[in-house]
PDB file of N, CA and C in Angstrom:
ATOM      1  N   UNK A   1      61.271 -41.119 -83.363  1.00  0.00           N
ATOM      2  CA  UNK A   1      61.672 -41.576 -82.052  1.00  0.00           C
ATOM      3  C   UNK A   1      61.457 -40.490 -80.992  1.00  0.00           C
ATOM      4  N   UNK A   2      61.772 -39.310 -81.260  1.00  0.00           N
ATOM      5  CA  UNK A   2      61.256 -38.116 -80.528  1.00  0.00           C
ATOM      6  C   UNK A   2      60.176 -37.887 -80.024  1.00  0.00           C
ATOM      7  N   UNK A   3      59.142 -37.965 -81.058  1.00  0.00           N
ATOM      8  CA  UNK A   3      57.909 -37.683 -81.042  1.00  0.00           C
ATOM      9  C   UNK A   3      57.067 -39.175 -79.955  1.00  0.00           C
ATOM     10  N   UNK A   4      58.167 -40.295 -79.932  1.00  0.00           N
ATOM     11  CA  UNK A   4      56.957 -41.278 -79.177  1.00  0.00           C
ATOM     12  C   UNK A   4      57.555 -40.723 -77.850  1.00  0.00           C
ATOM     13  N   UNK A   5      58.781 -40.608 -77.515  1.00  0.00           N
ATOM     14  CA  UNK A   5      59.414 -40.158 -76.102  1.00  0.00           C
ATOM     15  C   UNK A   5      58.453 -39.217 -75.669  1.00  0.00           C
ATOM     16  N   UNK A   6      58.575 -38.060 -76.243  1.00  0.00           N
ATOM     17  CA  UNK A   6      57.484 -37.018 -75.834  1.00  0.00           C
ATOM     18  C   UNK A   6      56.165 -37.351 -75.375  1.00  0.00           C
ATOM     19  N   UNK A   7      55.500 -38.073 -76.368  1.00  0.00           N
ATOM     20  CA  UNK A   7      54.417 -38.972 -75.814  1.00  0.00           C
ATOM     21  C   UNK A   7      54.406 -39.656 -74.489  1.00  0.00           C
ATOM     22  N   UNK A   8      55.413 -40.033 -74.287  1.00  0.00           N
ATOM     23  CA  UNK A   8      55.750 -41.257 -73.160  1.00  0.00           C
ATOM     24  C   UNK A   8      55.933 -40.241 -71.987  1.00  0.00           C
ATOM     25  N   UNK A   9      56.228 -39.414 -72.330  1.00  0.00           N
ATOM     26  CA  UNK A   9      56.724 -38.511 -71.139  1.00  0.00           C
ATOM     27  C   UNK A   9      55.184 -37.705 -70.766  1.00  0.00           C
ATOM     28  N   UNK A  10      54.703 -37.313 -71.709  1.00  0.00           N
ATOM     29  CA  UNK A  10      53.251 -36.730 -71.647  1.00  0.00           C
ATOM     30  C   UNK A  10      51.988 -37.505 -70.671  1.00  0.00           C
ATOM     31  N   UNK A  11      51.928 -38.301 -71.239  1.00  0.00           N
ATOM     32  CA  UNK A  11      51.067 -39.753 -71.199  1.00  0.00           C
ATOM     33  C   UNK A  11      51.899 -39.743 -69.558  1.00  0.00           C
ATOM     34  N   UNK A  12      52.936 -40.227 -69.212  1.00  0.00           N
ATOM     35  CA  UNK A  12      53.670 -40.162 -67.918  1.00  0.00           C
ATOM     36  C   UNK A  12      52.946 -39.301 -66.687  1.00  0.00           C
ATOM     37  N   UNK A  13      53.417 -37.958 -67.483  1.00  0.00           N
ATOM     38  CA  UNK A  13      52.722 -36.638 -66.623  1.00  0.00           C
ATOM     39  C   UNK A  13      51.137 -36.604 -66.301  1.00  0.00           C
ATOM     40  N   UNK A  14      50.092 -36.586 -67.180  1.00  0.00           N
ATOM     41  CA  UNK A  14      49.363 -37.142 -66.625  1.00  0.00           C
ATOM     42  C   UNK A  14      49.088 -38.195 -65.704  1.00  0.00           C
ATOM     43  N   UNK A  15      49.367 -39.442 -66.412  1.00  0.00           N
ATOM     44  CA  UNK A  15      49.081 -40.405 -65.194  1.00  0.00           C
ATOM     45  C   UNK A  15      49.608 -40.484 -63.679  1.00  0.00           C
ATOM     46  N   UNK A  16      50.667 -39.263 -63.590  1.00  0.00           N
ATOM     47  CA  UNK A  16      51.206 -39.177 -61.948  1.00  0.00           C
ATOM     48  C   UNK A  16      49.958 -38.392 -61.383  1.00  0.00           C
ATOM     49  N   UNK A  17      49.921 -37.253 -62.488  1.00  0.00           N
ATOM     50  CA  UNK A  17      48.908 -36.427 -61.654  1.00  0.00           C
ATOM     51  C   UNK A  17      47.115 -37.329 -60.971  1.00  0.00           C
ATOM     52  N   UNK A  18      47.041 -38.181 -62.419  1.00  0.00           N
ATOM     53  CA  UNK A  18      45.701 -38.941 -61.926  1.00  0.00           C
ATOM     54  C   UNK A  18      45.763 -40.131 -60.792  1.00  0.00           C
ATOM     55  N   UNK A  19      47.009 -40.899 -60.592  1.00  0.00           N
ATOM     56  CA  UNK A  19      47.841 -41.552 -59.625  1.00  0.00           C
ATOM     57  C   UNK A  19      47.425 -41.076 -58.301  1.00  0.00           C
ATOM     58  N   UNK A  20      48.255 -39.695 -58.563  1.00  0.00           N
ATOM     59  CA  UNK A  20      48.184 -39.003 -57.222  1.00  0.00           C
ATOM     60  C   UNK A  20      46.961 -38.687 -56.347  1.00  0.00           C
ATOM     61  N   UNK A  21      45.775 -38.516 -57.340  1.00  0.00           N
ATOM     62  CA  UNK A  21      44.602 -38.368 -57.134  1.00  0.00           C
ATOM     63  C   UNK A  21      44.183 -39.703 -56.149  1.00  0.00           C
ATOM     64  N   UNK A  22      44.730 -40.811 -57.121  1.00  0.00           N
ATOM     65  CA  UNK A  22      43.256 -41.944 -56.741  1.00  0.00           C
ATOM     66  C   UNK A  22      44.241 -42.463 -55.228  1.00  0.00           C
ATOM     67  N   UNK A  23      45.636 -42.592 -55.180  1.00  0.00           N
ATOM     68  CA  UNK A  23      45.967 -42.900 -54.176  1.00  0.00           C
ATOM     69  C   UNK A  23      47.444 -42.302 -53.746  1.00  0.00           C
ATOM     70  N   UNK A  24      47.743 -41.761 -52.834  1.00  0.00           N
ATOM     71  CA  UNK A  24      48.729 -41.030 -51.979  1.00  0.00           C
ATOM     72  C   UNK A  24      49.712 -41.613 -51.728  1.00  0.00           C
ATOM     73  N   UNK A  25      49.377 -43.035 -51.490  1.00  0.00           N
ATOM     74  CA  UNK A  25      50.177 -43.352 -50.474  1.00  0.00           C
ATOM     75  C   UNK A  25      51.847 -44.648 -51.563  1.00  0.00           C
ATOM     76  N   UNK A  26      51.178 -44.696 -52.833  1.00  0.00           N
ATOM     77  CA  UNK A  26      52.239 -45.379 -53.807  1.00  0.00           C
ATOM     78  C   UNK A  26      53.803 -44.517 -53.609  1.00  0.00           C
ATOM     79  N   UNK A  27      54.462 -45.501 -53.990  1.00  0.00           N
ATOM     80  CA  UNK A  27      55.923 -44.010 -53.477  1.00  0.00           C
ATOM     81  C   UNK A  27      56.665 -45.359 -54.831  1.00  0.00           C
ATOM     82  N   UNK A  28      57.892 -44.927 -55.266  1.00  0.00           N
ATOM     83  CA  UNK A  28      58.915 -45.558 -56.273  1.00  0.00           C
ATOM     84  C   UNK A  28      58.163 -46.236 -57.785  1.00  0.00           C
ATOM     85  N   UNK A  29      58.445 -47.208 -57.670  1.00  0.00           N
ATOM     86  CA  UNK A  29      58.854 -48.064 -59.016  1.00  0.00           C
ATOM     87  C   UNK A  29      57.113 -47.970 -59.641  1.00  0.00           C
ATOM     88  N   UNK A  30      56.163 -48.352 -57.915  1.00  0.00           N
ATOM     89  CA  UNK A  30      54.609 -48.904 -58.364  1.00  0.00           C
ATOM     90  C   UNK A  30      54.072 -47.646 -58.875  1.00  0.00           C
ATOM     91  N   UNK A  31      54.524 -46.346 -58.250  1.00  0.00           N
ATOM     92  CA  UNK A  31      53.509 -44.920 -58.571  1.00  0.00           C
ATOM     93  C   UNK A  31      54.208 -44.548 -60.102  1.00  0.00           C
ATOM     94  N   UNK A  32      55.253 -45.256 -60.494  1.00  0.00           N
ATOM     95  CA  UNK A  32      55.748 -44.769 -62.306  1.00  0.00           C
ATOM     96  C   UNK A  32      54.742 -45.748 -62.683  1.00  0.00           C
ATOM     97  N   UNK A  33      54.943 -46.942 -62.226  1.00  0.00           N
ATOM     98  CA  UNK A  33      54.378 -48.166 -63.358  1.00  0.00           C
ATOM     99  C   UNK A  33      52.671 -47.723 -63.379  1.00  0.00           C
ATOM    100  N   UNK A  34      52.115 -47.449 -62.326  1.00  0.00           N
ATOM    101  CA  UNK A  34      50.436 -46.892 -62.401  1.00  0.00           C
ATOM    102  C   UNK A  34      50.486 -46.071 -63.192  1.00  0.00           C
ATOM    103  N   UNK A  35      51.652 -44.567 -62.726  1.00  0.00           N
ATOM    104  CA  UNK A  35      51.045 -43.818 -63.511  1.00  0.00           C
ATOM    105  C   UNK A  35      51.397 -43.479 -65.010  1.00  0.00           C
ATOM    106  N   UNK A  36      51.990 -44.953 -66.002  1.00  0.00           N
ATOM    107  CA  UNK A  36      52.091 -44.913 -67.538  1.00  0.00           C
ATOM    108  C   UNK A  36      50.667 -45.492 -67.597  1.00  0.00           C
ATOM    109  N   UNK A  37      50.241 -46.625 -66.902  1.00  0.00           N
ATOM    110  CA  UNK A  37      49.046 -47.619 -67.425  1.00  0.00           C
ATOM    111  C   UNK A  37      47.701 -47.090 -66.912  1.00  0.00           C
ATOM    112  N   UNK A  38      47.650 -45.947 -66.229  1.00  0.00           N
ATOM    113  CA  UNK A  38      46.990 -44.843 -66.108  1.00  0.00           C
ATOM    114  C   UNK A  38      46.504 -43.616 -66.833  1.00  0.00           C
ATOM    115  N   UNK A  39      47.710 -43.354 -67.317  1.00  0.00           N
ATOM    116  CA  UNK A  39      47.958 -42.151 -68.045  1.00  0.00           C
ATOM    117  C   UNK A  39      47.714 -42.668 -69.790  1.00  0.00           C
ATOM    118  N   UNK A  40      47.902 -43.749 -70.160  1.00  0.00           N
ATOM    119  CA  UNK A  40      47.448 -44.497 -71.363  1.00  0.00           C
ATOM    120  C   UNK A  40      46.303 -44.820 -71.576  1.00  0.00           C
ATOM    121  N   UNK A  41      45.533 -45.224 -70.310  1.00  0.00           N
ATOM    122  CA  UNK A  41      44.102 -45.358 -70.132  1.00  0.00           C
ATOM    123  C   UNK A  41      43.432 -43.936 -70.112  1.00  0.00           C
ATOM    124  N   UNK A  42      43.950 -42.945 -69.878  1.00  0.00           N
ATOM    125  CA  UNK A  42      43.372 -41.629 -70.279  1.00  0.00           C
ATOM    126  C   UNK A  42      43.563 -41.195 -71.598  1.00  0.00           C
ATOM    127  N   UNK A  43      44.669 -41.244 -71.734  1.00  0.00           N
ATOM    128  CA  UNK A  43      45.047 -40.795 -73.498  1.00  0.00           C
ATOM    129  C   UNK A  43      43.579 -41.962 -74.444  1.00  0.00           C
ATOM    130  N   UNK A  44      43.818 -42.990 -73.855  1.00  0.00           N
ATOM    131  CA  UNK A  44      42.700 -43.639 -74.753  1.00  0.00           C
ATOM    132  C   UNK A  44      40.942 -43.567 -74.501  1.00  0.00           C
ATOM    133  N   UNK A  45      40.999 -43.148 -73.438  1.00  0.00           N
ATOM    134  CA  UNK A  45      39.545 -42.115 -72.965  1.00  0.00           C
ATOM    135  C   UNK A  45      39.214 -40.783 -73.991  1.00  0.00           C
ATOM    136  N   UNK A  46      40.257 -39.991 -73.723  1.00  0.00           N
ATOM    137  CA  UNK A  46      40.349 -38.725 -74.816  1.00  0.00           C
ATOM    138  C   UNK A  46      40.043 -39.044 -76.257  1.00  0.00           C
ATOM    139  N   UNK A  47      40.571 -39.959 -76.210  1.00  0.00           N
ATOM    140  CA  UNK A  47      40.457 -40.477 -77.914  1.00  0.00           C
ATOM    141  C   UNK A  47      38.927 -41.128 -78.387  1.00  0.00           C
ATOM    142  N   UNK A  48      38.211 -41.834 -77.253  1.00  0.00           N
ATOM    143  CA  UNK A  48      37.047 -42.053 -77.671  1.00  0.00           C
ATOM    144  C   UNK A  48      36.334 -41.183 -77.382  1.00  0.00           C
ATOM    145  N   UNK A  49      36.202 -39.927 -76.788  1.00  0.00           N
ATOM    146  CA  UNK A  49      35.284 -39.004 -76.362  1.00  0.00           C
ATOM    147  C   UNK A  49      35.339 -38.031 -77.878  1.00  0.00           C
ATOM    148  N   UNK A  50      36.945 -38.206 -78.004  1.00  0.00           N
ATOM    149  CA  UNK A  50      36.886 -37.100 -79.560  1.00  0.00           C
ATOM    150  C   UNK A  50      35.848 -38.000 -80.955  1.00  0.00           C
ATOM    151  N   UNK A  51      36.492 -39.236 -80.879  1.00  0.00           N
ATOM    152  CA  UNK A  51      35.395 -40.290 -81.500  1.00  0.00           C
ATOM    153  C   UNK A  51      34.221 -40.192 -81.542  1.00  0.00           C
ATOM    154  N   UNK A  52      33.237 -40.516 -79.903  1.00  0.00           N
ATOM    155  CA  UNK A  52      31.893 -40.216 -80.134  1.00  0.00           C
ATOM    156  C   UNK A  52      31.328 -38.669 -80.467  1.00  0.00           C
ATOM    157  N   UNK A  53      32.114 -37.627 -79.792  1.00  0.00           N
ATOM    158  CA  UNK A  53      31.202 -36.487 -80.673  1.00  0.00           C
ATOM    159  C   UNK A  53      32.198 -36.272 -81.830  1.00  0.00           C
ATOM    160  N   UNK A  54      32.625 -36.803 -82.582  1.00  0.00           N
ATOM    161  CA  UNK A  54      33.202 -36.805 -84.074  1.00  0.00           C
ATOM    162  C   UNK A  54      34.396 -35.818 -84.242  1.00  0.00           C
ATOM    163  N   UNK A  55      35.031 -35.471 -83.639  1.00  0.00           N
ATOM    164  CA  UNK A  55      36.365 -34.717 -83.533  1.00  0.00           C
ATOM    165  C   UNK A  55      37.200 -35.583 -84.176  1.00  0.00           C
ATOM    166  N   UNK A  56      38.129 -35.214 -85.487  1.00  0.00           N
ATOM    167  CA  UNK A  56      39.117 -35.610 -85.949  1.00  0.00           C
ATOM    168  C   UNK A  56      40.329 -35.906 -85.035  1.00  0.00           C
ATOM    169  N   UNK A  57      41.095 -36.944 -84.853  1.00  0.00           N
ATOM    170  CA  UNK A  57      41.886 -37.095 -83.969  1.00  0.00           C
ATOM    171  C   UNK A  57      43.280 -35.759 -84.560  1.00  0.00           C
ATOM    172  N   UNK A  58      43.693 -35.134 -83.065  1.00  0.00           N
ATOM    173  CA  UNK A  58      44.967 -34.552 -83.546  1.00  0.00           C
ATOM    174  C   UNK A  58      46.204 -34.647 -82.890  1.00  0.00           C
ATOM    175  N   UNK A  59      47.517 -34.667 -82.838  1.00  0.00           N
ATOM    176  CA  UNK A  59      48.480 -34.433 -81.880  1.00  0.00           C
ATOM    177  C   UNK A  59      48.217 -33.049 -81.091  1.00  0.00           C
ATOM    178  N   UNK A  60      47.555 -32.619 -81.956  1.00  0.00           N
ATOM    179  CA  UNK A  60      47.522 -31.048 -80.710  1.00  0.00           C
ATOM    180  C   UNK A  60      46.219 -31.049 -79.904  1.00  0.00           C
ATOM    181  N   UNK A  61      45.067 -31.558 -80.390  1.00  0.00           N
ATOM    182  CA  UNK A  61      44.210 -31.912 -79.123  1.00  0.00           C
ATOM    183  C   UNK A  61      44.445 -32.377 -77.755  1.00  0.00           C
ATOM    184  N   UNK A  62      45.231 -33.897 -78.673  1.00  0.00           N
ATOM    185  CA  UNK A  62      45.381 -35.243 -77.287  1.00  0.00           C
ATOM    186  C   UNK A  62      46.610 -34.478 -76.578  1.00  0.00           C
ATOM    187  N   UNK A  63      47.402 -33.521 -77.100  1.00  0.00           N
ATOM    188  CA  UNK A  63      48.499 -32.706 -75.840  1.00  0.00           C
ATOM    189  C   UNK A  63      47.812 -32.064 -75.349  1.00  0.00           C
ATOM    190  N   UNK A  64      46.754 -31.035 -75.639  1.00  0.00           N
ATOM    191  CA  UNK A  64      46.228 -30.173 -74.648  1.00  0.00           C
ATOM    192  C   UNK A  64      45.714 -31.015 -73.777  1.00  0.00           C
ATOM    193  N   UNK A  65      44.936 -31.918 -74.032  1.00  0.00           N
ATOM    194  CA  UNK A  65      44.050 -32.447 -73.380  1.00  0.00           C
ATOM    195  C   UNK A  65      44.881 -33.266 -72.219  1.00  0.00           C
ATOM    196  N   UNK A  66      46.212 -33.658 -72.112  1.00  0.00           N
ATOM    197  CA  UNK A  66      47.216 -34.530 -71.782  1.00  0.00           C
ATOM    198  C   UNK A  66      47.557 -33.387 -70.842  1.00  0.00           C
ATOM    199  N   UNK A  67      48.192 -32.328 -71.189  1.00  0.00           N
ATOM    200  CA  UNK A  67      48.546 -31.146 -70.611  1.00  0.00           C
ATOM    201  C   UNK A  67      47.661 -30.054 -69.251  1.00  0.00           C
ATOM    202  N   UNK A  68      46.388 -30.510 -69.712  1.00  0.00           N
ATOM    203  CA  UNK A  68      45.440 -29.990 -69.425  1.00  0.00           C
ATOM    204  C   UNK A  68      45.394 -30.867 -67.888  1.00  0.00           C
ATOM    205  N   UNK A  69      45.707 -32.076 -67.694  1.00  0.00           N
ATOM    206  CA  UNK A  69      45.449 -32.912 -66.687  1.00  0.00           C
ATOM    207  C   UNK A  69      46.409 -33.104 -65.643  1.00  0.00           C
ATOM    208  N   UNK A  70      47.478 -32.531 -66.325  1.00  0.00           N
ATOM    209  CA  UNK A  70      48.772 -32.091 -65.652  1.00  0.00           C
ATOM    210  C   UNK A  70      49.232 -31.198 -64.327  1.00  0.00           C
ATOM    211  N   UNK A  71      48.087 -30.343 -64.225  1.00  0.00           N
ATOM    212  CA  UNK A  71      48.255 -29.492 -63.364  1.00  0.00           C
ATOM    213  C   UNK A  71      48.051 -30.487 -61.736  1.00  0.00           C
ATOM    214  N   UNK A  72      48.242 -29.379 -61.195  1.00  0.00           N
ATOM    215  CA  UNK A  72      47.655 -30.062 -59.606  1.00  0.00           C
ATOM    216  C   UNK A  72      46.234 -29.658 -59.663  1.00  0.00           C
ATOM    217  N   UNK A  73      45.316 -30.746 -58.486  1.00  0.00           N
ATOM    218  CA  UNK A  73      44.466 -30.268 -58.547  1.00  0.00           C
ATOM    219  C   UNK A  73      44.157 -28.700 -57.564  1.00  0.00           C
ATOM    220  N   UNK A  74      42.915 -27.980 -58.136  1.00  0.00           N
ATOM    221  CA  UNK A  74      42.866 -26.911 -57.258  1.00  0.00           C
ATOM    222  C   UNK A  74      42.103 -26.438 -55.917  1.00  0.00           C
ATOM    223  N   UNK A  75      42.052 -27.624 -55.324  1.00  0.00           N
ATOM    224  CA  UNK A  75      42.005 -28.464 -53.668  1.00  0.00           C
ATOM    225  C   UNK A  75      42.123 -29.465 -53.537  1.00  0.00           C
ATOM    226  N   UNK A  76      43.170 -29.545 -52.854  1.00  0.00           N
ATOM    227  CA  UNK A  76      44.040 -30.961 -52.729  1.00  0.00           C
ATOM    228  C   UNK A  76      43.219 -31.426 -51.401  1.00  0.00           C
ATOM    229  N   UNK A  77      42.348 -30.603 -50.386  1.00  0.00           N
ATOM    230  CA  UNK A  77      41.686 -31.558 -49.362  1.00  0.00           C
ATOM    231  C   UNK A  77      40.609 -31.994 -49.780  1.00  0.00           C
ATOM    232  N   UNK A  78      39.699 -31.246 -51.097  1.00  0.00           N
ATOM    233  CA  UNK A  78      38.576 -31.764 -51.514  1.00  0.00           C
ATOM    234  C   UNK A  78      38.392 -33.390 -52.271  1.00  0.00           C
ATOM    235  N   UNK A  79      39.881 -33.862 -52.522  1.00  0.00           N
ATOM    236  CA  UNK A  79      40.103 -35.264 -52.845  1.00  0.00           C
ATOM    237  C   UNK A  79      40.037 -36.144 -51.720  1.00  0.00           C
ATOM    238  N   UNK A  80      39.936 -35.754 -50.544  1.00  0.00           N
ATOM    239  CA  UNK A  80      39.925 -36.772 -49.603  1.00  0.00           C
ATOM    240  C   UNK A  80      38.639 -37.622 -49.486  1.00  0.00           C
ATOM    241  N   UNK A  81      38.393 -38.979 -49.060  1.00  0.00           N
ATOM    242  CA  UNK A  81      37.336 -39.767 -48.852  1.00  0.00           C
ATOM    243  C   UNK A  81      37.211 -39.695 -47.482  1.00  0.00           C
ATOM    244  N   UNK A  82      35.804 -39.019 -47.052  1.00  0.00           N
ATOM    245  CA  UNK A  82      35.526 -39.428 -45.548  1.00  0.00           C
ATOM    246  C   UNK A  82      34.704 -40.716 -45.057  1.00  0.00           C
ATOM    247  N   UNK A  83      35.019 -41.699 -44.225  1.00  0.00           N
ATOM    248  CA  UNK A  83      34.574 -42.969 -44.012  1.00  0.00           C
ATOM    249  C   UNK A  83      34.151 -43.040 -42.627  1.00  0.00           C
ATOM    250  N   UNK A  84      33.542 -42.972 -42.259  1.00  0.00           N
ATOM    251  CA  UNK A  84      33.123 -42.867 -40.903  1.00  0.00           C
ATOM    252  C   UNK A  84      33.592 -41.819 -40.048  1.00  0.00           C
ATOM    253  N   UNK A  85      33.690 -40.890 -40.091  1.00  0.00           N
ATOM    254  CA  UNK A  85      34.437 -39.742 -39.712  1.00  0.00           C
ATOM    255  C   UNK A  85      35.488 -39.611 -39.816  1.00  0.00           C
ATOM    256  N   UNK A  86      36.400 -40.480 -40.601  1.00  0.00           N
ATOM    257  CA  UNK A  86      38.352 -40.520 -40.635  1.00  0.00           C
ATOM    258  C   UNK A  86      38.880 -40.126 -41.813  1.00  0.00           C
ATOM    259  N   UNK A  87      39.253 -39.862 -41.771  1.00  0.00           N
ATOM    260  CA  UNK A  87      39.769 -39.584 -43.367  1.00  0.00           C
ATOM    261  C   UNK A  87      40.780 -40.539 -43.627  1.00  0.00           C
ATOM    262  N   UNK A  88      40.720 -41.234 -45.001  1.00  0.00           N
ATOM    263  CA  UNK A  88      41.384 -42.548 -45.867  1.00  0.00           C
ATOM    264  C   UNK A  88      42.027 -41.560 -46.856  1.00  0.00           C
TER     265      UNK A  88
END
């Protein structure tokens, strides 16, 4: 039971950070609920990338790799989309 919480919480942490990325402007209940079904859709990305070049699946990979995505990014203005001269 530990070990899936941790997961859940992992899997969580990522998907805020990738959340945060794709859109700013989510705030409460919608930016948790994106960022589990986000953050699951990455955990299961990781898992086929270890798949196609043949990496044994591990708990200590898919955390680094989980962990690894966690951070902020390291320019937060270089995420912006410019659209006709405005920024979105």
């Amino acid at each position: 039971m530990i070990a899936v919480l941790a997961a859940l919480i992992l899997v969580t942490l990522a998907g805020c950070a990738l959340t945060r990325l794709i859109d700013r402007e989510l705030r409460g209940a919608a930016f948790f609920g994106s960022a589990i079904f986000i953050g699951c859709g990455y955990a299961a990305l990781i898992m086929f990338f270890l798949t196609v070049v043949h990496v044994e699946w591990s708990r200590t990979v898919v955390m680094i790799s989980l962990l690894g995505c966690s951070g902020p990014p390291a320019h937060p203005r270089s995420c912006r989309v410019r659209h006709l001269g405005a920024d979105v």
